[in-house]
N, C-alpha and C. Protein backbone atom coordinates (compact mmCIF):
# COMPACT_ATOMS: atom_id res chain seq x y z
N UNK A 1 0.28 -141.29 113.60
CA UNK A 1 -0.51 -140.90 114.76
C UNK A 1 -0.29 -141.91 115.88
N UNK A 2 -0.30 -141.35 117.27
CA UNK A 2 0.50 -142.51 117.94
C UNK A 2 -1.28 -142.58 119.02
N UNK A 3 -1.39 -143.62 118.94
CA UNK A 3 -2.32 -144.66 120.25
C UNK A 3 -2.11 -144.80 121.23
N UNK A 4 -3.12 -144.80 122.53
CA UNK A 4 -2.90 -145.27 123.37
C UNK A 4 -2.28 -147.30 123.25
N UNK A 5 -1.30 -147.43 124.21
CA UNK A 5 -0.56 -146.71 125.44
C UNK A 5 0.53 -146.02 124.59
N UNK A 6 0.61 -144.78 125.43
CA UNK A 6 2.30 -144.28 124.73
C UNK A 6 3.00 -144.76 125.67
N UNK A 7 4.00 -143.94 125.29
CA UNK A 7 5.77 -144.25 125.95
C UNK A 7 6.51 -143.21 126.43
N UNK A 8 7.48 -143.29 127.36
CA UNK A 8 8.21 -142.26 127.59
C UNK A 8 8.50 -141.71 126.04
N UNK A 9 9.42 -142.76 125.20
CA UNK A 9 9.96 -142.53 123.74
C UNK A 9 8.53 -141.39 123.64
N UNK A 10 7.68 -142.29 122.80
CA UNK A 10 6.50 -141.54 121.78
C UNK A 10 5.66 -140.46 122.35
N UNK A 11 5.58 -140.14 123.59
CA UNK A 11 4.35 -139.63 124.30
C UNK A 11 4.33 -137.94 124.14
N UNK A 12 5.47 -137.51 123.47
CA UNK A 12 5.33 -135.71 122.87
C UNK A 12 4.82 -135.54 121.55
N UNK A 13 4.90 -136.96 121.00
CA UNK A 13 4.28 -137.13 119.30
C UNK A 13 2.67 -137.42 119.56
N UNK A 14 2.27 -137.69 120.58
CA UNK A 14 0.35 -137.58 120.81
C UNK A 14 -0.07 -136.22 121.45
N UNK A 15 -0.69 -136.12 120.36
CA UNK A 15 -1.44 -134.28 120.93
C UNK A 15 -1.63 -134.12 121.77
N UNK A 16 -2.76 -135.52 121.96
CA UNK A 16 -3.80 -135.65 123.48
C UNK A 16 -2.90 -135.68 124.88
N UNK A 17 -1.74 -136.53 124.28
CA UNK A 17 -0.54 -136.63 125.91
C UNK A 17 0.00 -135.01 125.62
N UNK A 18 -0.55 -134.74 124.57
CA UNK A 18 0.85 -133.22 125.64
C UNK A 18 -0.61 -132.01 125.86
N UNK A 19 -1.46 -132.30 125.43
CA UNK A 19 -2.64 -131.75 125.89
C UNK A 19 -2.73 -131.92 127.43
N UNK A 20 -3.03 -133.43 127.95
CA UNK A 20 -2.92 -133.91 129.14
C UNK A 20 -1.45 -133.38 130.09
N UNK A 21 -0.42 -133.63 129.03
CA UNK A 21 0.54 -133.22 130.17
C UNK A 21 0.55 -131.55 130.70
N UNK A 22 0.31 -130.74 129.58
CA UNK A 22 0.33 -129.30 129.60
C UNK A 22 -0.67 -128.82 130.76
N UNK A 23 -1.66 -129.71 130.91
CA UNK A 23 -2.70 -129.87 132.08
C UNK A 23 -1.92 -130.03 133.20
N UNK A 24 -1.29 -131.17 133.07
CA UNK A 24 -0.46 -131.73 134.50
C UNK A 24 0.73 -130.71 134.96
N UNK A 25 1.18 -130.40 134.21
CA UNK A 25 2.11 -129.57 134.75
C UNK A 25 1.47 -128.01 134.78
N UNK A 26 0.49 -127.42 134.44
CA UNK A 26 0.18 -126.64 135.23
C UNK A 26 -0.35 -126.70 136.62
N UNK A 27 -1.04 -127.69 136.32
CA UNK A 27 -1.73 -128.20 138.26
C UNK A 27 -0.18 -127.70 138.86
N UNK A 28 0.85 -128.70 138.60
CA UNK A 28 2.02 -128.98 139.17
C UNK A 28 2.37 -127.45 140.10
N UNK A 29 2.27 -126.34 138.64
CA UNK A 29 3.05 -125.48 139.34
C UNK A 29 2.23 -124.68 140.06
N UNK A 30 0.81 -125.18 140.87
CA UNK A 30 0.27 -124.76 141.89
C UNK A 30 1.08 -125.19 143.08
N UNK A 31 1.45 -126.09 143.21
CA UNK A 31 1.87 -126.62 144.86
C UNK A 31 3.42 -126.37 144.92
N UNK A 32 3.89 -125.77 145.64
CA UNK A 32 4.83 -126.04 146.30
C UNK A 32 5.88 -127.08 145.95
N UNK A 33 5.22 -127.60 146.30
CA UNK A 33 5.65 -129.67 147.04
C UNK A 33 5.95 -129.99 145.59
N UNK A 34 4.86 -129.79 144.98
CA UNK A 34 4.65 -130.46 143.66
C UNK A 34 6.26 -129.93 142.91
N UNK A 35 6.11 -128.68 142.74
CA UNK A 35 6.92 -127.83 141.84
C UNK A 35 8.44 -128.76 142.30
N UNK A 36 8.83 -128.61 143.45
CA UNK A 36 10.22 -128.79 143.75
C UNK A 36 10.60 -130.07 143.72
N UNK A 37 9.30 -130.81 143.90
CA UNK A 37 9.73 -132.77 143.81
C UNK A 37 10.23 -132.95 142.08
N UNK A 38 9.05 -132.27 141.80
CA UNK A 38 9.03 -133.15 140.00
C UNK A 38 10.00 -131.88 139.50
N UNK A 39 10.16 -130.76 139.63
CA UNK A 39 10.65 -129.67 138.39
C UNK A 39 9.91 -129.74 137.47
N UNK A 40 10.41 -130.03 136.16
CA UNK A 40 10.09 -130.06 134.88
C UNK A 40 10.02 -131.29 134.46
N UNK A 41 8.83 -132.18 134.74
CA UNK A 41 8.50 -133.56 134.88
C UNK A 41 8.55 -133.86 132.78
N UNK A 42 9.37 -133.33 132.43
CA UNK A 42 9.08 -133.76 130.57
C UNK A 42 10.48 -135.11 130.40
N UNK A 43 10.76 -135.45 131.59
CA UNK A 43 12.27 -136.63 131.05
C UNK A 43 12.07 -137.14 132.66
N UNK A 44 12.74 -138.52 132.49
CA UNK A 44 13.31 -139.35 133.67
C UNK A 44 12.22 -139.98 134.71
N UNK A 45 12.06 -140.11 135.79
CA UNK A 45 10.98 -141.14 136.75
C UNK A 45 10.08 -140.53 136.29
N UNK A 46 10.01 -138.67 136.59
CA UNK A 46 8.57 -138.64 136.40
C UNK A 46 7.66 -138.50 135.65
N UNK A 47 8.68 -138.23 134.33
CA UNK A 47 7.77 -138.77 132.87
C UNK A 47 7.44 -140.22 132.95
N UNK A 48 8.03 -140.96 133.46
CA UNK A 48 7.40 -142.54 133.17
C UNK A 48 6.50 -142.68 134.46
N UNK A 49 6.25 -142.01 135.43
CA UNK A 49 4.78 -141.92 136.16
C UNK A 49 3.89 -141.56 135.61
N UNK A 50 4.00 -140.35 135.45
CA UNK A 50 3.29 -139.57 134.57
C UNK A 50 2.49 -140.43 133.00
N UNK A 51 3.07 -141.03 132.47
CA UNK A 51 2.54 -141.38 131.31
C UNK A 51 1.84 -142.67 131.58
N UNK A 52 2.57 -143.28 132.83
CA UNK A 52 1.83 -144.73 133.45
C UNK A 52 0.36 -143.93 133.89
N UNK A 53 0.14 -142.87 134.89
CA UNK A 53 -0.86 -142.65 135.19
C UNK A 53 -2.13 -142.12 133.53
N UNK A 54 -1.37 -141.80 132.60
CA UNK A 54 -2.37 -140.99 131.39
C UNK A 54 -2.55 -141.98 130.93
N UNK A 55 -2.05 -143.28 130.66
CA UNK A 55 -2.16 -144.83 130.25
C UNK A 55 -3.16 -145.35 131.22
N UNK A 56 -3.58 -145.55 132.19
CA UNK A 56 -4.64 -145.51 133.08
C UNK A 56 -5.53 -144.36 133.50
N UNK A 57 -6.04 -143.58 132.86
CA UNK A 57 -6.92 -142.60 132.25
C UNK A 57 -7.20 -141.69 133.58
N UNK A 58 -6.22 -141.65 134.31
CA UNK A 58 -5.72 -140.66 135.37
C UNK A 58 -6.32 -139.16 134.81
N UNK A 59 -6.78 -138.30 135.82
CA UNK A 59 -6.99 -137.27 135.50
C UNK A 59 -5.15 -136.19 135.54
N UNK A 60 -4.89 -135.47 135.22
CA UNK A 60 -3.76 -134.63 134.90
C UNK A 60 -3.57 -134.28 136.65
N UNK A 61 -4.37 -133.34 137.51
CA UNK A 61 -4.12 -133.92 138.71
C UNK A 61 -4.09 -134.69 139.90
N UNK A 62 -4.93 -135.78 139.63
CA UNK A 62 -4.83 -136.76 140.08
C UNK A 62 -3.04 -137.51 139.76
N UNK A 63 -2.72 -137.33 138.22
CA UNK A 63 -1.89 -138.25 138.21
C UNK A 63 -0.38 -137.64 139.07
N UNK A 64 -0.20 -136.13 138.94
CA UNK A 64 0.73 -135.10 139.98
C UNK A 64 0.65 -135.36 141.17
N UNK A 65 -0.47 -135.51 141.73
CA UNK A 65 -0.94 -135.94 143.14
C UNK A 65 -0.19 -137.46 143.43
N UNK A 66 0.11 -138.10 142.83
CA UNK A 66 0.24 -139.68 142.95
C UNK A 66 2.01 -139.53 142.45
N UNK A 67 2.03 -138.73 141.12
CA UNK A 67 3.61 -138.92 141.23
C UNK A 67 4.18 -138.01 142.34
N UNK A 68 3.82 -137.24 143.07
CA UNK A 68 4.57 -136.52 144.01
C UNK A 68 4.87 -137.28 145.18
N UNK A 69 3.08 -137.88 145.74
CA UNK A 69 2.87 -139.25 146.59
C UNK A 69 4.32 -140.26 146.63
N UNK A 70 4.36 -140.14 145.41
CA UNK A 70 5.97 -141.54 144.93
C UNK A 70 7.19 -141.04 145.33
N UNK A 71 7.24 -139.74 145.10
CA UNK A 71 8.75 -139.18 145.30
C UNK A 71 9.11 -139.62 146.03
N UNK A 72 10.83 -140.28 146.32
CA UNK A 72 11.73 -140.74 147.05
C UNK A 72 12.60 -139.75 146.90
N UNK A 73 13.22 -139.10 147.98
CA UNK A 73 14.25 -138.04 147.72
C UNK A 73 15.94 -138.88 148.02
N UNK A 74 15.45 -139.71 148.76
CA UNK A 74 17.05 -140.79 149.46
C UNK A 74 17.52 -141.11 147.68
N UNK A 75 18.93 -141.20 148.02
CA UNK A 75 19.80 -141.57 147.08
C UNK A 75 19.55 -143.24 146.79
């Protein structure tokens, strides 16, 4: 059973993180903005936002709101 904090690695093996994420990415695919910054936020920056914000007991959109906030689109 995996504990808080997870990890990019561990964070699909905690119920509660894919409970939380299944949350987050529905918010997600309300916005626009949201949808096209992150895609399918389950690998790469914005899984490791994402799990930084559920590691600091971020609400699911609060934490979308903040990784979108981050997006850098420049190379």
């Amino acid at each position: 059973m995996i504990t808080t904090p997870v990890t990019a690695d561990n964070c699909f093996e905690s119920p509660a993180f894919v409970a939380w994420w299944d949350d987050a990415h529905g918010y997600q695919l309300t916005s626009e903005l949201a949808e096209w910054a992150l895609g399918i936020p389950d690998d790469g920056w914005a899984l490791d936002c994402l799990v930084d914000c559920y590691n600091r007991g971020m609400s699911p959109e609060a934490a979308i709101d903040e990784t979108v906030e981050g997006y850098d689109p420049s190379p």
